[in-house]
PDB file of N, CA and C in Angstrom:
ATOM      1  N   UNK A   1      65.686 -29.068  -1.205  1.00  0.00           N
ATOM      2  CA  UNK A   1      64.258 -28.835  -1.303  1.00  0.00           C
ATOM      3  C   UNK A   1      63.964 -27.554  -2.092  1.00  0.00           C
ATOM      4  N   UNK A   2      64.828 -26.646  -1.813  1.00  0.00           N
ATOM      5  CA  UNK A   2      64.292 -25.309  -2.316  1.00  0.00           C
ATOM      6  C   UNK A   2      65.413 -25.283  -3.931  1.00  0.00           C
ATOM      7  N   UNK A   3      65.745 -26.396  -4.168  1.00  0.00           N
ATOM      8  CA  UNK A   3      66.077 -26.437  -6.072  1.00  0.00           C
ATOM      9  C   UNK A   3      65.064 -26.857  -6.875  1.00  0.00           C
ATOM     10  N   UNK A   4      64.202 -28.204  -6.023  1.00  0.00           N
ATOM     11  CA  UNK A   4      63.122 -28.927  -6.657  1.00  0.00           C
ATOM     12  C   UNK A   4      62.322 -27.999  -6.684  1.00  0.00           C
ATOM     13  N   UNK A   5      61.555 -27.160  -5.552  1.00  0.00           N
ATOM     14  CA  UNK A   5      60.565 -25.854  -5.975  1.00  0.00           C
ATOM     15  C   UNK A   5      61.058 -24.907  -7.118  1.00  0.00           C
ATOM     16  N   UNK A   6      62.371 -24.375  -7.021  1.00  0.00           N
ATOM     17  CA  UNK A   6      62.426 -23.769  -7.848  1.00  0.00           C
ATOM     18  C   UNK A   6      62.299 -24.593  -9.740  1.00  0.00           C
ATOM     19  N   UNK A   7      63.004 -25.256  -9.521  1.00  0.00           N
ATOM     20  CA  UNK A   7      62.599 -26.365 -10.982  1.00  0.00           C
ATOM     21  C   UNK A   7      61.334 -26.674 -11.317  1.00  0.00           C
ATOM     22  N   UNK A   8      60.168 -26.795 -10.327  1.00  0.00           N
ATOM     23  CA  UNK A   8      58.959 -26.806 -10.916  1.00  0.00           C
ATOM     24  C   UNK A   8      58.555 -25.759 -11.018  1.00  0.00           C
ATOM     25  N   UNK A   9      59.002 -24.257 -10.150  1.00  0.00           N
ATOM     26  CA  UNK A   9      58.483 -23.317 -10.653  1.00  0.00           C
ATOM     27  C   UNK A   9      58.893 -22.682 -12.005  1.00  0.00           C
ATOM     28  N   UNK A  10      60.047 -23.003 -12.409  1.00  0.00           N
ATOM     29  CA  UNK A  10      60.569 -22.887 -14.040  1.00  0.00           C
ATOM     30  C   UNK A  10      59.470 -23.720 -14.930  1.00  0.00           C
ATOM     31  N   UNK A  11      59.474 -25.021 -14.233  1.00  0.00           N
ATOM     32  CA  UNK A  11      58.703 -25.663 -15.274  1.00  0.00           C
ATOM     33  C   UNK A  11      57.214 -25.277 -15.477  1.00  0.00           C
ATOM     34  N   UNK A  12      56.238 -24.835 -14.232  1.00  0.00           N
ATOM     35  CA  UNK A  12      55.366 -24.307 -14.705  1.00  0.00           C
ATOM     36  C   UNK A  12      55.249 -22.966 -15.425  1.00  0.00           C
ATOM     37  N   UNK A  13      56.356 -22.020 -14.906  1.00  0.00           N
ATOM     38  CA  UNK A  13      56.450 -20.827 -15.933  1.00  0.00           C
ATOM     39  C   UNK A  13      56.245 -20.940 -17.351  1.00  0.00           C
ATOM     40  N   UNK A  14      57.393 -22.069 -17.730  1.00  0.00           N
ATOM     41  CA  UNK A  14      57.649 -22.600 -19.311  1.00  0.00           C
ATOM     42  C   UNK A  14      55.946 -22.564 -19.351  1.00  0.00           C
ATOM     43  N   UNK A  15      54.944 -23.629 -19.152  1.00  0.00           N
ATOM     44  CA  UNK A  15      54.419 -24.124 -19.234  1.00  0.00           C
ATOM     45  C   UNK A  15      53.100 -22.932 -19.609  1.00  0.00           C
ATOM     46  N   UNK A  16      53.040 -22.071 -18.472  1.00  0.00           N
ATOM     47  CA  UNK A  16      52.000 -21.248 -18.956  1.00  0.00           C
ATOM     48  C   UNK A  16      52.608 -20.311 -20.453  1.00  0.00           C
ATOM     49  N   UNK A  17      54.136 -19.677 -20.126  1.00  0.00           N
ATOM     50  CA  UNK A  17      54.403 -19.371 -21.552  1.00  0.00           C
ATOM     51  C   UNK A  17      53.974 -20.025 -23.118  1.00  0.00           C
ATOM     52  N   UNK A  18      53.949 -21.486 -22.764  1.00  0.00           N
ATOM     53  CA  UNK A  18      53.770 -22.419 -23.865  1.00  0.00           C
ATOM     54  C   UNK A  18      52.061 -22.142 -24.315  1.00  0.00           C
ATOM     55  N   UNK A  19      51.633 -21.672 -23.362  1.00  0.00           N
ATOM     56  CA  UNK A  19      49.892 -22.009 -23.108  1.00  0.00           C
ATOM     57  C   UNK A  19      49.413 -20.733 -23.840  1.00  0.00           C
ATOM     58  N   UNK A  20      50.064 -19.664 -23.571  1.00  0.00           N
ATOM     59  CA  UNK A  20      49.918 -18.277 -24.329  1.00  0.00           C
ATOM     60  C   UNK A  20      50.234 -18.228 -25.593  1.00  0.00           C
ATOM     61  N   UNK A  21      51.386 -18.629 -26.083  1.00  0.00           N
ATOM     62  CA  UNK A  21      51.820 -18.388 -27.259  1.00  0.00           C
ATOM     63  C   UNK A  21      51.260 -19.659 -28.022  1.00  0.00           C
ATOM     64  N   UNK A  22      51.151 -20.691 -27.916  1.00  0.00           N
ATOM     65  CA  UNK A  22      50.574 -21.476 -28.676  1.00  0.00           C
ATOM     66  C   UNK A  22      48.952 -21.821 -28.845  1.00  0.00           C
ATOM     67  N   UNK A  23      48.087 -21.091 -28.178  1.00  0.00           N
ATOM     68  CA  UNK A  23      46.716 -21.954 -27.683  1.00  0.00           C
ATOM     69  C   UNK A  23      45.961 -20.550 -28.562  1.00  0.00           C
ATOM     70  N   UNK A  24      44.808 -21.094 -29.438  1.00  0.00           N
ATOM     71  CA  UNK A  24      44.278 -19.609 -30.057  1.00  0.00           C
ATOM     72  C   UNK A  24      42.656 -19.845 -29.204  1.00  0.00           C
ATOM     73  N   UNK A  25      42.794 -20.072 -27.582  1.00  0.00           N
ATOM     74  CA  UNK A  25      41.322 -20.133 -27.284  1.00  0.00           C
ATOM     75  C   UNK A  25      41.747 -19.123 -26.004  1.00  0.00           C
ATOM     76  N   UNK A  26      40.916 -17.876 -25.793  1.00  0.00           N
ATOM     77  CA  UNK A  26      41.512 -17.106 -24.626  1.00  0.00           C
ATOM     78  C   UNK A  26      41.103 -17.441 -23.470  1.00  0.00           C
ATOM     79  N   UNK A  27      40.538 -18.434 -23.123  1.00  0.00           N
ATOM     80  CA  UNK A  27      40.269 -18.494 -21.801  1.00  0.00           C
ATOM     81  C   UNK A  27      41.472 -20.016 -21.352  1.00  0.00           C
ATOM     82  N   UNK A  28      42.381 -20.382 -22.539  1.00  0.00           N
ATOM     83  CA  UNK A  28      43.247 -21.321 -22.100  1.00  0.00           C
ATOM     84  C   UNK A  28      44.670 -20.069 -22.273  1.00  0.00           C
ATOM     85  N   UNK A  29      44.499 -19.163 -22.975  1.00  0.00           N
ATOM     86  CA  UNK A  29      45.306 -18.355 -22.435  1.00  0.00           C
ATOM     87  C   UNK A  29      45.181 -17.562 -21.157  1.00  0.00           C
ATOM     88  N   UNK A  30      44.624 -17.381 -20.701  1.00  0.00           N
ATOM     89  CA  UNK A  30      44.247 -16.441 -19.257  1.00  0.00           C
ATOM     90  C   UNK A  30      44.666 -17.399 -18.122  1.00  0.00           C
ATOM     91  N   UNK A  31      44.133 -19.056 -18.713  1.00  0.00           N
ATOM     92  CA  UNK A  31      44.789 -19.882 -17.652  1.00  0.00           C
ATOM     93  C   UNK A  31      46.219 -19.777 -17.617  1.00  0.00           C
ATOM     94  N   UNK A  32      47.064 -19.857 -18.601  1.00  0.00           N
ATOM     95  CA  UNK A  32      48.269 -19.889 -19.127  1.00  0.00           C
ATOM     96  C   UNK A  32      49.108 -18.534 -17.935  1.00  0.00           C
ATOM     97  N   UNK A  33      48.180 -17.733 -18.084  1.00  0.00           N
ATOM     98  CA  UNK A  33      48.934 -16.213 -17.431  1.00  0.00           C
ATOM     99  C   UNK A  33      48.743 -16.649 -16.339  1.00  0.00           C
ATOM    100  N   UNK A  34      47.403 -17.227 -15.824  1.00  0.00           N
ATOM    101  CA  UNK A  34      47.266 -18.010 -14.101  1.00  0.00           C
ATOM    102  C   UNK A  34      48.279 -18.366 -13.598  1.00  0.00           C
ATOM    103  N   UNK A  35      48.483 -19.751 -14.233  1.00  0.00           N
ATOM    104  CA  UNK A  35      49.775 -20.403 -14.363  1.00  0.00           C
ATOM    105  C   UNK A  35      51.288 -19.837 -14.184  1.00  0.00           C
ATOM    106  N   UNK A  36      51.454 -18.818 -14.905  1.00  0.00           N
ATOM    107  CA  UNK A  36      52.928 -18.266 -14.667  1.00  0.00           C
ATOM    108  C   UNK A  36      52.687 -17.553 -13.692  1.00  0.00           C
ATOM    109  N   UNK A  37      51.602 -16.297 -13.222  1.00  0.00           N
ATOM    110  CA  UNK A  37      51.961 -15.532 -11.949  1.00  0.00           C
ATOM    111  C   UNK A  37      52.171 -16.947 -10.686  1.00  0.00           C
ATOM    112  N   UNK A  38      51.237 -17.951 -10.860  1.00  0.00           N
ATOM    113  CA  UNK A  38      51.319 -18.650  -9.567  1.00  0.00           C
ATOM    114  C   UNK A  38      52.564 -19.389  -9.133  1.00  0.00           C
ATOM    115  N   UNK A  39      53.453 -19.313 -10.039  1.00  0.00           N
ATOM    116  CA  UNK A  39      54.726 -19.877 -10.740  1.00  0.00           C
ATOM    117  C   UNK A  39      55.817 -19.404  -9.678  1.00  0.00           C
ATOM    118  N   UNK A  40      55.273 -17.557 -10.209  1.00  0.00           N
ATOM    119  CA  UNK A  40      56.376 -17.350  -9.712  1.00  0.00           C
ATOM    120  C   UNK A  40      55.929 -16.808  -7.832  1.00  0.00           C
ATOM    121  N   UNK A  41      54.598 -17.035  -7.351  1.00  0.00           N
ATOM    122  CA  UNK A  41      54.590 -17.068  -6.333  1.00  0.00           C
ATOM    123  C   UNK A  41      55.157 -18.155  -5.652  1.00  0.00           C
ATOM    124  N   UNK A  42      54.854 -19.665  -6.051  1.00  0.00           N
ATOM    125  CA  UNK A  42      55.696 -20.981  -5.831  1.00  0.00           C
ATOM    126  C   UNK A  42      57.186 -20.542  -5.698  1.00  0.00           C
ATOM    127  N   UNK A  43      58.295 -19.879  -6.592  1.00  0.00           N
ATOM    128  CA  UNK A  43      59.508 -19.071  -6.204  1.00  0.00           C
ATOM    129  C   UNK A  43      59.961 -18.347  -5.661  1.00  0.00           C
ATOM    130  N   UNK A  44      58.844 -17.189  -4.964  1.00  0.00           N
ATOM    131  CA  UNK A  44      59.054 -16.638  -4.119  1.00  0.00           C
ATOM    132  C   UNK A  44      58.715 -17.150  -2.433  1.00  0.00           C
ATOM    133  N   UNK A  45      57.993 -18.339  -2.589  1.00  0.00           N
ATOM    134  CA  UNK A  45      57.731 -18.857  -1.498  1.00  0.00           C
ATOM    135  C   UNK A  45      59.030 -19.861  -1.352  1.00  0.00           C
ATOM    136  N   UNK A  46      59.429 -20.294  -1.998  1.00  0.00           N
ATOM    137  CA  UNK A  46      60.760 -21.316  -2.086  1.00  0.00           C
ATOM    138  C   UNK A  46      61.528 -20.176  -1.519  1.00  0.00           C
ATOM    139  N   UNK A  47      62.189 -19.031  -2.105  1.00  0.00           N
ATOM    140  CA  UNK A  47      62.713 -18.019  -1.454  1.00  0.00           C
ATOM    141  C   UNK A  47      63.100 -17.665   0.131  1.00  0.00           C
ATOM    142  N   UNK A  48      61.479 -17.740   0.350  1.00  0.00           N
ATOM    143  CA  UNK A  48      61.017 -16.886   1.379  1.00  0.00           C
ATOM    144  C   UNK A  48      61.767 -18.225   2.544  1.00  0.00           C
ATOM    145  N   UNK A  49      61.793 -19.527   2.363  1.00  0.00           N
ATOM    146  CA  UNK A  49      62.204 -20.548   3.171  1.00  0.00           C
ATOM    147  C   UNK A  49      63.564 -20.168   3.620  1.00  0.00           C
ATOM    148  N   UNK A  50      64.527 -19.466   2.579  1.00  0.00           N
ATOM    149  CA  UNK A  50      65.681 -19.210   3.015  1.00  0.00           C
ATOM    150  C   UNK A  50      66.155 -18.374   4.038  1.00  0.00           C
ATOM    151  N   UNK A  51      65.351 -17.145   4.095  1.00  0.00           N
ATOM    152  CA  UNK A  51      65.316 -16.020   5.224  1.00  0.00           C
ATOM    153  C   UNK A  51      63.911 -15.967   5.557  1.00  0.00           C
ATOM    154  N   UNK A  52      63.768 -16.699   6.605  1.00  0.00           N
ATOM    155  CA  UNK A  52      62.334 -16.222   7.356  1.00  0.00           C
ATOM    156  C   UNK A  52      62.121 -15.149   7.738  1.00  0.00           C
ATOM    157  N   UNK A  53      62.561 -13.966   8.198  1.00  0.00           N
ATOM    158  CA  UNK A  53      62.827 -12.934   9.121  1.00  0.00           C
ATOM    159  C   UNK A  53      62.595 -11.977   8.045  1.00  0.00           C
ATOM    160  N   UNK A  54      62.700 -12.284   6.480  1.00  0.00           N
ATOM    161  CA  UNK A  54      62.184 -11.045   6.033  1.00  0.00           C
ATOM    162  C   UNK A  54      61.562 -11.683   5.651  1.00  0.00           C
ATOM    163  N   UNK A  55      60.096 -10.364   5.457  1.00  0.00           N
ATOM    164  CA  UNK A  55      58.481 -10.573   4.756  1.00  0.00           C
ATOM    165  C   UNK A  55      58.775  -9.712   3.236  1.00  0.00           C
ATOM    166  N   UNK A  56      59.471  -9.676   3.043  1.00  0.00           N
ATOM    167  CA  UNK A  56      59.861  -8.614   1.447  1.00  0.00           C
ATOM    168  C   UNK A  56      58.815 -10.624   0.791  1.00  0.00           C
ATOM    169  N   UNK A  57      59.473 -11.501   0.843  1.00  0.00           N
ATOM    170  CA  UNK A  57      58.409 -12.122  -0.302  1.00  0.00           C
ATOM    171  C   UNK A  57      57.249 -12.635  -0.461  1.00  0.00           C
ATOM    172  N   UNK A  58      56.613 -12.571   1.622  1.00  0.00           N
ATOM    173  CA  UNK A  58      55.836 -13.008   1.377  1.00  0.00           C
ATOM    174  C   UNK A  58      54.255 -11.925   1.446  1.00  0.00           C
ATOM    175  N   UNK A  59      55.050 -10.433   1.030  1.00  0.00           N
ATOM    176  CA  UNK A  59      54.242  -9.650   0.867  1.00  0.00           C
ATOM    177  C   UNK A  59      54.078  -9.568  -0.436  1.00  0.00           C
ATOM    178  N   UNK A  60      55.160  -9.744  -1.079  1.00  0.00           N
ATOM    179  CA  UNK A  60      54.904  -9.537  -2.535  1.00  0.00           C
ATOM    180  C   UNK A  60      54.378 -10.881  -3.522  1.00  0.00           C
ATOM    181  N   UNK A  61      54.116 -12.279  -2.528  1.00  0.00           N
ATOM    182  CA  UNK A  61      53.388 -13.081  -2.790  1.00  0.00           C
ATOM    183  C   UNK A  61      51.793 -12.427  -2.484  1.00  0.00           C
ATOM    184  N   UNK A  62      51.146 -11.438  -1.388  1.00  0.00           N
ATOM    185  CA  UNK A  62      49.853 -11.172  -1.359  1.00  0.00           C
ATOM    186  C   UNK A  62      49.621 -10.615  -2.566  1.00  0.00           C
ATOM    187  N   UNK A  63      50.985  -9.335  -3.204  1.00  0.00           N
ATOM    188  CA  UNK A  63      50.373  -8.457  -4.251  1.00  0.00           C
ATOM    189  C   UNK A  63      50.326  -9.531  -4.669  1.00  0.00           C
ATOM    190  N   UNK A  64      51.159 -10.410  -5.657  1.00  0.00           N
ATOM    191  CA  UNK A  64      50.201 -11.160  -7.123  1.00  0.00           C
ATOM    192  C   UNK A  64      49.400 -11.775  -7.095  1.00  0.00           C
ATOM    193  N   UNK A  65      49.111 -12.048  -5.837  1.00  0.00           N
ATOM    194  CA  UNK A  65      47.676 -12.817  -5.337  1.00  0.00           C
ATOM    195  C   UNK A  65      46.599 -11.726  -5.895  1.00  0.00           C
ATOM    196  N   UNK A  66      46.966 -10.385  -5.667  1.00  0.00           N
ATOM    197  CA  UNK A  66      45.580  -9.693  -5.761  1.00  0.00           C
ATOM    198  C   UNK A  66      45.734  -9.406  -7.008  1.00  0.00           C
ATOM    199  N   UNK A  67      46.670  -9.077  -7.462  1.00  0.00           N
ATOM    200  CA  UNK A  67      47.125  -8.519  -9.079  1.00  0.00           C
ATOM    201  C   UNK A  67      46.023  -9.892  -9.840  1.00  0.00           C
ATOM    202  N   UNK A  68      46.442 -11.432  -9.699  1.00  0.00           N
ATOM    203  CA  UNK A  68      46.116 -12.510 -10.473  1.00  0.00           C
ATOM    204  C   UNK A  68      44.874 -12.139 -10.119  1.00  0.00           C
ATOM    205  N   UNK A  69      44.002 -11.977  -8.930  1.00  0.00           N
ATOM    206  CA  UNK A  69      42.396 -11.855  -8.961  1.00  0.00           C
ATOM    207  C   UNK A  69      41.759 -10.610  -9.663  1.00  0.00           C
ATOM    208  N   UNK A  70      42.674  -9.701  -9.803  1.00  0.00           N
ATOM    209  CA  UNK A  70      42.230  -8.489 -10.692  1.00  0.00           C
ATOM    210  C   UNK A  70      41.934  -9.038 -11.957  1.00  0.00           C
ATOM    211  N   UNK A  71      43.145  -9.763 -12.240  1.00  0.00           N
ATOM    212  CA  UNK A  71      43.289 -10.080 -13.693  1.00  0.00           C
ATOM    213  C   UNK A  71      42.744 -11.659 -14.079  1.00  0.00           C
ATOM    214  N   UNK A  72      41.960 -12.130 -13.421  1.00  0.00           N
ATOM    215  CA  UNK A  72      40.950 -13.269 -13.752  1.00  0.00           C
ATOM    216  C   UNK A  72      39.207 -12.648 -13.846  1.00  0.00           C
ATOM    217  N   UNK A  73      39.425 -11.180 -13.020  1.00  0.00           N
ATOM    218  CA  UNK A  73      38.124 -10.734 -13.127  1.00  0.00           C
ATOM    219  C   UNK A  73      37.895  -9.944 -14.303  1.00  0.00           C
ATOM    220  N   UNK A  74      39.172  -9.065 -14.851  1.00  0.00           N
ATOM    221  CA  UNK A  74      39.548  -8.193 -16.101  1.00  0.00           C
ATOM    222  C   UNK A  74      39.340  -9.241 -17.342  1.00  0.00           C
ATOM    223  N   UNK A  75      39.641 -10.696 -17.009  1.00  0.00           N
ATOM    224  CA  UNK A  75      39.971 -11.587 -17.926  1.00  0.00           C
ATOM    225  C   UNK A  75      38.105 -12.284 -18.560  1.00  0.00           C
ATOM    226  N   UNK A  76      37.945 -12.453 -17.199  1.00  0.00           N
ATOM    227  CA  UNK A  76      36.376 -12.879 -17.415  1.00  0.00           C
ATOM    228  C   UNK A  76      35.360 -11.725 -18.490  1.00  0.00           C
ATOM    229  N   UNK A  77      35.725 -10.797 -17.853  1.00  0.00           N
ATOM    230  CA  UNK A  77      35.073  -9.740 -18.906  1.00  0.00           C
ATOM    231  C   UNK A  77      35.350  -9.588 -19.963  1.00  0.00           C
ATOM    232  N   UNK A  78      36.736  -9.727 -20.519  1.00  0.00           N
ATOM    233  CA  UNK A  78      36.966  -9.406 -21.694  1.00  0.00           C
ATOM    234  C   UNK A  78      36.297 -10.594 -22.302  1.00  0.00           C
ATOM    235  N   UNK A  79      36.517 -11.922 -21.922  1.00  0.00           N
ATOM    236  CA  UNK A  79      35.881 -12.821 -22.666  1.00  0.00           C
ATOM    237  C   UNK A  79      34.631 -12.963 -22.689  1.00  0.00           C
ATOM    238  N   UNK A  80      33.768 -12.408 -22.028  1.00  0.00           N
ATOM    239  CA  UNK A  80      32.425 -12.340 -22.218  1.00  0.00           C
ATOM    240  C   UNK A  80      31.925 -11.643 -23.285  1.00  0.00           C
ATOM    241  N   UNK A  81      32.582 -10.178 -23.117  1.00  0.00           N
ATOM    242  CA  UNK A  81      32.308  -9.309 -24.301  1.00  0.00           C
ATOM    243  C   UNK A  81      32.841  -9.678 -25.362  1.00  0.00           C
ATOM    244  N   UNK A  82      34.003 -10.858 -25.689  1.00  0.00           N
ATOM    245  CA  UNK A  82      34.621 -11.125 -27.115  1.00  0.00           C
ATOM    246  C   UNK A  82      33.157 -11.932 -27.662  1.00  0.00           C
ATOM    247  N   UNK A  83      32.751 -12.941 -26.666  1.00  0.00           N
ATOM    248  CA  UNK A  83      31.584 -13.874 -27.002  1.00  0.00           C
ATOM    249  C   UNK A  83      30.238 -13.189 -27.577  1.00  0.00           C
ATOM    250  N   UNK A  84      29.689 -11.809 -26.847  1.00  0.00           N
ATOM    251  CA  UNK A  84      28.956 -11.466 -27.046  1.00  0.00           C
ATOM    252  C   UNK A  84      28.866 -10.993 -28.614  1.00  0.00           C
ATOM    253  N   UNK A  85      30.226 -10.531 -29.254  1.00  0.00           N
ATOM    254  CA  UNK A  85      30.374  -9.997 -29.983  1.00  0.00           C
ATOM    255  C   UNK A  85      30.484 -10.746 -31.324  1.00  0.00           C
ATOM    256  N   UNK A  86      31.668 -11.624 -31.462  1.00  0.00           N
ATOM    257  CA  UNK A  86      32.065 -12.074 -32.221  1.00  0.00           C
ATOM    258  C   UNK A  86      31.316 -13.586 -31.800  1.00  0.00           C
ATOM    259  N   UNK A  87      30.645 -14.154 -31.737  1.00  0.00           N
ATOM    260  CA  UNK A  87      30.320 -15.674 -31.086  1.00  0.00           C
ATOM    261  C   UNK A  87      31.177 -16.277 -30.777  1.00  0.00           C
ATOM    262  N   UNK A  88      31.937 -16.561 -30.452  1.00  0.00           N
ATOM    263  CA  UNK A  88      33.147 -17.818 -29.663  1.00  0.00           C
ATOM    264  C   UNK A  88      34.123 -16.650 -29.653  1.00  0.00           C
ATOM    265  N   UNK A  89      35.064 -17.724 -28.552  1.00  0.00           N
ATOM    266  CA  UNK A  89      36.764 -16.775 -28.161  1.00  0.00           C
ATOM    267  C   UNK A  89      37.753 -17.493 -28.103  1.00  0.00           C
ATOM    268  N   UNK A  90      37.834 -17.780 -29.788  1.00  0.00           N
ATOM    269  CA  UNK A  90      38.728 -17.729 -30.255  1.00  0.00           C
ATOM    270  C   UNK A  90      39.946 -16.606 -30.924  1.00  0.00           C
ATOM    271  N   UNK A  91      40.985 -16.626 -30.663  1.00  0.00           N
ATOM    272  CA  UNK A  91      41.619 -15.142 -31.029  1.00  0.00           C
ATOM    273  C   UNK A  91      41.511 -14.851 -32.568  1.00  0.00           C
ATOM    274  N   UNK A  92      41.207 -15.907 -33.559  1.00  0.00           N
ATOM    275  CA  UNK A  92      40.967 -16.144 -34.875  1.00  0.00           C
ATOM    276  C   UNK A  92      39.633 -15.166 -34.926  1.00  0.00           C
ATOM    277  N   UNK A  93      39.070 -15.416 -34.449  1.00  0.00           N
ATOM    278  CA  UNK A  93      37.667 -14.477 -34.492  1.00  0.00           C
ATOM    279  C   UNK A  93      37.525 -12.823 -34.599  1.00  0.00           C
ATOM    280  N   UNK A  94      38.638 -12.546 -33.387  1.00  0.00           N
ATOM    281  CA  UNK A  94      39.068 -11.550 -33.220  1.00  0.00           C
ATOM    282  C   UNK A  94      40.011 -10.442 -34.246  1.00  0.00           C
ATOM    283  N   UNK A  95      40.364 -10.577 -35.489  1.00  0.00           N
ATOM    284  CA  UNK A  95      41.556  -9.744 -36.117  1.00  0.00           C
ATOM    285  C   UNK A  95      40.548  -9.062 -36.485  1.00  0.00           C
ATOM    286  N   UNK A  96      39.436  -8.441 -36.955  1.00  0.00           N
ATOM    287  CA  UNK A  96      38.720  -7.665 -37.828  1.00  0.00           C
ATOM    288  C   UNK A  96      39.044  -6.378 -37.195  1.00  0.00           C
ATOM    289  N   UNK A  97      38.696  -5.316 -37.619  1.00  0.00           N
ATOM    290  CA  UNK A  97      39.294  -4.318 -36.905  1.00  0.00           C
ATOM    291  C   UNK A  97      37.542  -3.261 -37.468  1.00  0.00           C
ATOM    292  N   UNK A  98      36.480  -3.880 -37.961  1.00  0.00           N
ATOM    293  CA  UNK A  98      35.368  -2.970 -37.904  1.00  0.00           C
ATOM    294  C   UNK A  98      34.456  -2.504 -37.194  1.00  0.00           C
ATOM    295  N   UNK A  99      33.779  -1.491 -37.142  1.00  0.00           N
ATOM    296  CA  UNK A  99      32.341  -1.861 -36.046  1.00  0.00           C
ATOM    297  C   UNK A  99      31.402  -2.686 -36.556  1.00  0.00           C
TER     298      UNK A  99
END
């Protein structure tokens, strides 16, 4: 049981990696980063099945819980302000470097 978790948690890792580096729309990248932290909480919870008795993972499953909500709220903003700015958020939009 705890090979199959870990194999889908590889596979969703891949998966958000794939989502970052290939996708030029940032809010399918931000999902992409979703995707891999939750990844590797899915691995640390597979983990955590092996030794119950220690909480080492399933504390450090709360941090990326809060880390990922920091960084969906950090994420929301940035894309608001890319929109406001440049009209769409696309990363294509984004290279200019003027005021």
């Amino acid at each position: 049981m705890i090979l199959q978790l870990q194999l889908l948690s590889a596979f969703l890792f891949c998966l958000g990696i794939l989502l970052v580096i290939f996708r030029k729309n940032i809010l399918i990248m931000l999902m992409g980063v979703e995707l891999m932290l939750n990844a590797a909480n899915l691995s640390l919870v597979a983990f955590s099945k092996l030794y119950p008795e220690n909480f080492a993972a399933q504390s450090a499953v709360l941090l990326i819980v809060a880390i990922a909500a920091a960084e969906s709220a950090l994420g929301l903003a940035i894309l608001i302000h890319l929109y406001r700015n440049f009209g769409g958020i696309l990363t294509t939009k984004t290279t200019t470097l003027h005021d």
